[in-house]
N, C-alpha and C. Protein backbone atom coordinates (compact mmCIF):
# COMPACT_ATOMS: atom_id res chain seq x y z
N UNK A 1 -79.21 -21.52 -4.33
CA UNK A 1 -79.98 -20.41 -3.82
C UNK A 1 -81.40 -20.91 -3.55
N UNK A 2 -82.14 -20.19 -2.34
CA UNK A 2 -83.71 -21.01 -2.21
C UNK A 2 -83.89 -19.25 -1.80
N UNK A 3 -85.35 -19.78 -2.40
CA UNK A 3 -86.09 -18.35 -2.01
C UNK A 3 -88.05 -18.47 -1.55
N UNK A 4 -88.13 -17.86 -0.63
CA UNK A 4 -89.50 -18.04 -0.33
C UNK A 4 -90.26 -17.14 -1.15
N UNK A 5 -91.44 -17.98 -1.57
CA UNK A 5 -92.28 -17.44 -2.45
C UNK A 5 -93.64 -17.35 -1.57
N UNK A 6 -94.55 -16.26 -2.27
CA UNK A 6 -95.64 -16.05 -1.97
C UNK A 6 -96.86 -17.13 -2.20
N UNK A 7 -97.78 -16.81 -1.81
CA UNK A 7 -98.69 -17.43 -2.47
C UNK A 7 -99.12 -17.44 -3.39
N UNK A 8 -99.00 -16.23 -3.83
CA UNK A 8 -99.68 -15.79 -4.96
C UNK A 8 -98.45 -16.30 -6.15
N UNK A 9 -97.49 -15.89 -6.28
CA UNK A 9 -96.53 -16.49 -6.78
C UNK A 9 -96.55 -18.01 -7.22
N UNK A 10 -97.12 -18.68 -5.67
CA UNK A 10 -96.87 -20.28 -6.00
C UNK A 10 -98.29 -20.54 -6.62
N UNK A 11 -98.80 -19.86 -7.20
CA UNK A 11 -99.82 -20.19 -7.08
C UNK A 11 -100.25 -20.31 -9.03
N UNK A 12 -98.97 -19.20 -9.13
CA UNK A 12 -98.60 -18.63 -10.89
C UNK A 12 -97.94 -19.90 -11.40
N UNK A 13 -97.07 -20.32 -10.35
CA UNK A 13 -96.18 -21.71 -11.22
C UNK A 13 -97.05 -22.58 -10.95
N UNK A 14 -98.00 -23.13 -10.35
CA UNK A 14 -98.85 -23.99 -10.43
C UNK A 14 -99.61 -24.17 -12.01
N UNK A 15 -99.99 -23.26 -11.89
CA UNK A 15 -101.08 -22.78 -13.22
C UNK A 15 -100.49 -22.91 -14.59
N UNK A 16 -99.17 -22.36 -14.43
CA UNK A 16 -98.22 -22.18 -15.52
C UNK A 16 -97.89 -23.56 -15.63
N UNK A 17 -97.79 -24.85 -14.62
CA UNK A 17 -97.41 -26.33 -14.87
C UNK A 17 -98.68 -26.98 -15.20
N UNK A 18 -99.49 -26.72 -15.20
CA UNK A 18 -101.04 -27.38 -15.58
C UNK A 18 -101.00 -26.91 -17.40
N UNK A 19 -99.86 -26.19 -18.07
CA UNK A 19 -100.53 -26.23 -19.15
C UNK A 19 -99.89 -26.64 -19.94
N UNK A 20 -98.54 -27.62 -18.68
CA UNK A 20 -98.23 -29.02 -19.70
C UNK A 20 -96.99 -28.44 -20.39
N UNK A 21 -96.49 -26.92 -20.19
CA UNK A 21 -95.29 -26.46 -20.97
C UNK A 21 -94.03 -26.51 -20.11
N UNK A 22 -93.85 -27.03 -19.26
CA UNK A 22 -92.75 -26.97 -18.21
C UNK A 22 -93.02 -28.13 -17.35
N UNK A 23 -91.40 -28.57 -17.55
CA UNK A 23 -91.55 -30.31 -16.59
C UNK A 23 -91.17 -29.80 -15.50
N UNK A 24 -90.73 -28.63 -14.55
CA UNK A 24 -90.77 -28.56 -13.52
C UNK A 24 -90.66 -27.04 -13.21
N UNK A 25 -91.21 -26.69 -11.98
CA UNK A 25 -91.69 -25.18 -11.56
C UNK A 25 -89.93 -24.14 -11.94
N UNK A 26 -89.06 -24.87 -11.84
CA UNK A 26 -87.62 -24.57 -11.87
C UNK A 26 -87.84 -23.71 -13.62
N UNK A 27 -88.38 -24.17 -14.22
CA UNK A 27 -88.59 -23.76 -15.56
C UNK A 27 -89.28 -22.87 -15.89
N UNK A 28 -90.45 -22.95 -14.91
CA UNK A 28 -91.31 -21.67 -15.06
C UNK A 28 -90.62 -20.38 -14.38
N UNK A 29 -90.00 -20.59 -13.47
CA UNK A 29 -89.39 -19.76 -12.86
C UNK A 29 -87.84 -18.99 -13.94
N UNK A 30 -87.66 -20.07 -14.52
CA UNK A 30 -86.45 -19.59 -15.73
C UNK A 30 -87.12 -18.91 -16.84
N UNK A 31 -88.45 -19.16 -17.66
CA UNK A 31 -88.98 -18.64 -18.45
C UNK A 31 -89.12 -17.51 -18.03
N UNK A 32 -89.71 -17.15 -16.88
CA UNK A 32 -90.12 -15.88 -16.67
C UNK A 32 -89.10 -14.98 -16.50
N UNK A 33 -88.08 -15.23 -15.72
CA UNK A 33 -87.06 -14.05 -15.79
C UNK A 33 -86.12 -13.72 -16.98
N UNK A 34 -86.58 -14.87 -17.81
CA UNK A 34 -85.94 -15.01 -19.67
C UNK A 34 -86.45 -13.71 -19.80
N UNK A 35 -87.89 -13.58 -19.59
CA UNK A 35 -89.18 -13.01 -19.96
C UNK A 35 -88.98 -11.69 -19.97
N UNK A 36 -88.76 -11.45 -18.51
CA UNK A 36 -88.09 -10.20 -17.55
C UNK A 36 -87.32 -8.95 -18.08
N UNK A 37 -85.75 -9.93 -18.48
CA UNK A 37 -84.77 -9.98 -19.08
C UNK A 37 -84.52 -9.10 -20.94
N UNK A 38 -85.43 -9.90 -21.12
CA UNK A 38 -86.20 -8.92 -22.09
C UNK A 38 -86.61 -7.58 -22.20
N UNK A 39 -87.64 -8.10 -21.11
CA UNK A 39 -88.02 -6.46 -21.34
C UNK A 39 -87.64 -5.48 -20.77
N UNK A 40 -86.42 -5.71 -19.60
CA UNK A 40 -85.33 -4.90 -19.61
C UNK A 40 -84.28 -4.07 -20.50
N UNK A 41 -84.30 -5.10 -21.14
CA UNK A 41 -83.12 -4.94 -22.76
C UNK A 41 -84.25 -3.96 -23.11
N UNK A 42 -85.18 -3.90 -23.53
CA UNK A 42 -86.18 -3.14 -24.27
C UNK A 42 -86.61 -1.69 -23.95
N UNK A 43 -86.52 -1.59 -21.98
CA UNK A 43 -86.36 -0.70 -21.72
C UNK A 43 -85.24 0.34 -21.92
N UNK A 44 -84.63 -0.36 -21.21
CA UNK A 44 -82.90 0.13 -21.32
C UNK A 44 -82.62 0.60 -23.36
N UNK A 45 -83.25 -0.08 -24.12
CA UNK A 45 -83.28 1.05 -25.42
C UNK A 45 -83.81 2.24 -25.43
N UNK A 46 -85.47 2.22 -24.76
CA UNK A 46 -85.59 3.19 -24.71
C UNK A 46 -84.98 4.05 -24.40
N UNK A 47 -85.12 4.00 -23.24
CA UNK A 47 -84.34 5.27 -22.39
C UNK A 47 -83.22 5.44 -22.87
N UNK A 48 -82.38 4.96 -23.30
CA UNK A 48 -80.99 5.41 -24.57
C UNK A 48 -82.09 5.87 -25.85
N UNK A 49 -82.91 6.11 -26.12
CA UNK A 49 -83.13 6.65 -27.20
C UNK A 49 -84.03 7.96 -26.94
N UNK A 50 -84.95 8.01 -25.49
CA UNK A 50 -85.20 9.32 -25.03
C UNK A 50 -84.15 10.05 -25.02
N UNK A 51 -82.82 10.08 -24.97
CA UNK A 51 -81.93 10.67 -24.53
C UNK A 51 -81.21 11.56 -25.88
N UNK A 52 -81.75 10.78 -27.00
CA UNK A 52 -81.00 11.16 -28.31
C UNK A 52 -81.86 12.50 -28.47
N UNK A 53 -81.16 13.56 -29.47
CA UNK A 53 -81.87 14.81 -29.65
C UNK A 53 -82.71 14.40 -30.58
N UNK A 54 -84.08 15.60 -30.25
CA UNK A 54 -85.22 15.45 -31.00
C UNK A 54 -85.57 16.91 -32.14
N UNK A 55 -86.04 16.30 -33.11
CA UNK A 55 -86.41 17.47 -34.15
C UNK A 55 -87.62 17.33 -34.12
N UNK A 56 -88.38 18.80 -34.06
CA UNK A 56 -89.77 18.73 -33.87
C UNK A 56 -90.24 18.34 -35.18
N UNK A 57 -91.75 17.73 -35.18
CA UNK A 57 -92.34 17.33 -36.87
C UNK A 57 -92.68 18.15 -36.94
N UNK A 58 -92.49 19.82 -36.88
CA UNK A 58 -92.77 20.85 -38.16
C UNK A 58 -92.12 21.29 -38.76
N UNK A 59 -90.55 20.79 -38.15
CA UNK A 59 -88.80 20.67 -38.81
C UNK A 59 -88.87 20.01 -40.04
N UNK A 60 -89.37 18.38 -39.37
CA UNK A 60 -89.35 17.45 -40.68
C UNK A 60 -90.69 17.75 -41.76
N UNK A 61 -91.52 18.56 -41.05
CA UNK A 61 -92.74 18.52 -42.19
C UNK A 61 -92.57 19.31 -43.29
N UNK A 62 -91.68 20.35 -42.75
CA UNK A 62 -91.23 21.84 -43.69
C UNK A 62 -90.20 21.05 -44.55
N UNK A 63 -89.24 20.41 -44.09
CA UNK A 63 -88.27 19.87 -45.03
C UNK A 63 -88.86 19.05 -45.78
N UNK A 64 -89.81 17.79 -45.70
CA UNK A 64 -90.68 17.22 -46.85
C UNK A 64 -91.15 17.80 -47.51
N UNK A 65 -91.66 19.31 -47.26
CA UNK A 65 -93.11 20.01 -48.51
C UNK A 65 -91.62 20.68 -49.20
N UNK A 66 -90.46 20.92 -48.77
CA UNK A 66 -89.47 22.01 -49.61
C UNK A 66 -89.12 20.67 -50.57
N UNK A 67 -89.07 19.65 -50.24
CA UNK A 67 -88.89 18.47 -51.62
C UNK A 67 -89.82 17.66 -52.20
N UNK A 68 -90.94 18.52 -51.70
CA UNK A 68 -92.46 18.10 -52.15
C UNK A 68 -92.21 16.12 -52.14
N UNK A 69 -92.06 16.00 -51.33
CA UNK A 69 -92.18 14.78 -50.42
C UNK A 69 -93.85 14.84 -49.12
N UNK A 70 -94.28 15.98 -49.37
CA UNK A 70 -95.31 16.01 -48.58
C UNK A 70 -96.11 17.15 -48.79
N UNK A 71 -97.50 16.78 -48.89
CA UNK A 71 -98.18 18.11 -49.67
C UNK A 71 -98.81 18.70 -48.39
């Protein structure tokens, strides 16, 4: 696969190879969508966990002071 990059882009793997952590732009380009990848997974929890039902905290606050778990 080849893909045209921006400038601005080429300009990120440049910078990112000047600091000596990647023997070739192919790497920087793999780190980052590692990167990506991530924080996809991270999203994708969220939003499975917006979705779960919510109890308001004056539900849980009333149930702590009835077991004096909360003054």
């Amino acid at each position: 696969m080849s893909i045209e990059l921006t400038d601005e882009i080429q300009n990120i793997i440049e910078q990112a190879m000047k600091t000596g952590l990647y023997g070739k732009p192919e790497d920087v380009v793999s780190a980052a969508l590692r990167s990506l990848a991530e924080d996809l997974d991270d999203l994708n929890s969220i939003a499975e966990r917006a979705s779960e039902p919510r109890i308001p905290l004056s539900v849980i606050e009333a149930e702590l002071r009835a077991e004096s778990l909360l003054a």
